[in-house]
Protein backbone atom coordinates (compact mmCIF):
# COMPACT_ATOMS: atom_id res chain seq x y z
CA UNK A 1 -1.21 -14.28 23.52
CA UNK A 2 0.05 -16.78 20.08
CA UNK A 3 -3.11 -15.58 18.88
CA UNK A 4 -1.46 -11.81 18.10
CA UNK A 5 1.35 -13.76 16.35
CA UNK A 6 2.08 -12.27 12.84
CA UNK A 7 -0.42 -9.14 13.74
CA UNK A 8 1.12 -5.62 12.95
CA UNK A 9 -0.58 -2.99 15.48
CA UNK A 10 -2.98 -2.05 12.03
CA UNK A 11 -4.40 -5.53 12.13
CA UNK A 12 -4.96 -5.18 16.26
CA UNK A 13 -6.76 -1.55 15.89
CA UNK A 14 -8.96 -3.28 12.83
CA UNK A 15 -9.85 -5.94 15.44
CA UNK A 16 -10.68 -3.85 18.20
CA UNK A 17 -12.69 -1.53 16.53
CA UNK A 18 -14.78 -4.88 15.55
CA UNK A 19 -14.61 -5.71 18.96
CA UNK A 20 -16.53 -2.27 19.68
CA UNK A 21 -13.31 -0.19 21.38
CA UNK A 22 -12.56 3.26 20.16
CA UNK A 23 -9.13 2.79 19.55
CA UNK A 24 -7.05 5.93 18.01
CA UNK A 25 -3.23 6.28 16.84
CA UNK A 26 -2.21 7.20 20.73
CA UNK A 27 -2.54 3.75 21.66
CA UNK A 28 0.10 1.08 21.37
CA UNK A 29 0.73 -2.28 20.17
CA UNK A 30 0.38 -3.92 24.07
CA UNK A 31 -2.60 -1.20 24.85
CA UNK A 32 -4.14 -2.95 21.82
CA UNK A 33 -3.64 -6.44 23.19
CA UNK A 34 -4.86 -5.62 26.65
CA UNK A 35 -8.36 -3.97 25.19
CA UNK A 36 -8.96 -6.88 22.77
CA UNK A 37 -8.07 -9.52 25.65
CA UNK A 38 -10.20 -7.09 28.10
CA UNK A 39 -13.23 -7.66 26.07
CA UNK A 40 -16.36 -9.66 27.61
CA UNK A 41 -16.82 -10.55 24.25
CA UNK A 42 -13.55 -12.06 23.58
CA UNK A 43 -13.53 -15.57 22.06
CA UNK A 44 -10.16 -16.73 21.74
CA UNK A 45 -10.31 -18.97 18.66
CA UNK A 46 -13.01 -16.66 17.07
CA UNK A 47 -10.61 -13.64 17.56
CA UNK A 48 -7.85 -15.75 15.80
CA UNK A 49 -9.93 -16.34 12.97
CA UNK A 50 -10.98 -12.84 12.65
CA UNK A 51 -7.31 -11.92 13.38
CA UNK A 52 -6.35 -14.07 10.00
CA UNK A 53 -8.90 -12.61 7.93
CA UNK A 54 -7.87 -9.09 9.42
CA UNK A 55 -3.89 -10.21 8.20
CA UNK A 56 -4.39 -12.02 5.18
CA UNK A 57 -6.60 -8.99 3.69
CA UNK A 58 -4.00 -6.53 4.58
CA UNK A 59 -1.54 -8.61 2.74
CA UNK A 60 -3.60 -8.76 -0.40
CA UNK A 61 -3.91 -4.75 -0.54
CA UNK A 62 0.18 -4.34 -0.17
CA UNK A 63 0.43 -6.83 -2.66
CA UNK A 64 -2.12 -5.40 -4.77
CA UNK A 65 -0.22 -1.67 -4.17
CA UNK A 66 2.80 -3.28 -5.18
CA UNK A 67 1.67 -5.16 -8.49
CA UNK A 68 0.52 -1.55 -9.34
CA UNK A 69 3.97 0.17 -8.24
CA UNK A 70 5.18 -2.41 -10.76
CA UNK A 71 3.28 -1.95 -13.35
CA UNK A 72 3.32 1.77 -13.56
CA UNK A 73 7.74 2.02 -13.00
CA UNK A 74 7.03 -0.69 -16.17
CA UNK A 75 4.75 1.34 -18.05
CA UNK A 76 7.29 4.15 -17.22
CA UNK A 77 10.97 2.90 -18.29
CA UNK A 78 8.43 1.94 -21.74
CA UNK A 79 7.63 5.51 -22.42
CA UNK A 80 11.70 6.88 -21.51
CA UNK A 81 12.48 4.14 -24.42
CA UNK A 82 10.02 5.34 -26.70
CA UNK A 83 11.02 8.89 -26.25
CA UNK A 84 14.53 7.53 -26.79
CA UNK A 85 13.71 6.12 -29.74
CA UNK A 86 11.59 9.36 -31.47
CA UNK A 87 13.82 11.93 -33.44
CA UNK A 88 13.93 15.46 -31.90
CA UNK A 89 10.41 17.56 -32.80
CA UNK A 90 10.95 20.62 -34.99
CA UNK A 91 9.65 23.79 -34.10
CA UNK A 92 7.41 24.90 -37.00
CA UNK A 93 7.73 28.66 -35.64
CA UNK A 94 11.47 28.41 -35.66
CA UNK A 95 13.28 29.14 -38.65
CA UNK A 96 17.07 27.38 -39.26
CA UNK A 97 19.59 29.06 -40.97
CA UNK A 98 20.18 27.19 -44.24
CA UNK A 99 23.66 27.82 -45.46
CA UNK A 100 23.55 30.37 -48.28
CA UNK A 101 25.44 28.80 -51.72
CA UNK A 102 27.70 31.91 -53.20
């Protein structure tokens, strides 16, 4: 079973759907285990190393998701300063009163 170590049930459902089991969102993280372990297929050490590519690709799309969270919250608190920074528009349609001089 140390070969699940680490695995979130995402990475087990990945797996077993390599492994050729129709797997949907009913079943849970030990139903996952028992189908992968079930399979005639099932190589231990392969499964590990498919398990770790499985992980270690899921781990570079949340960081990838988060560099980009990042960089837009960034790319946002830079426009709020800029706005700061820009003097009110005018209306060209609306007229001010200008004081009249007696």
């Amino acid at each position: 079973m140390s070969v699940f170590v680490g695995a979130r049930k995402c990475d087990l459902k990945i797996l077993a759907q390599e492994l050729g089991q129709k797997v949907d969102d009913s079943h849970k993280l030990k139903d996952l285990k028992k189908l992968i372990l079930a399979r005639k297929e099932y190589d231990g050490e392969c499964a590990k190393e498919w398990l770790n590519t499985v992980i270690v690709e899921r781990k570079e799309k949340e960081e990838d998701e988060r560099r980009k969270e990042e960089i837009q919250i960034v790319e946002r608190k830079r426009q709020e300063e800029i706005a700061e920074q820009r003097p009110p528009r005018r209306n060209p349609n609306c007229r001010t009163k200008t004081p009249r001089s007696n």
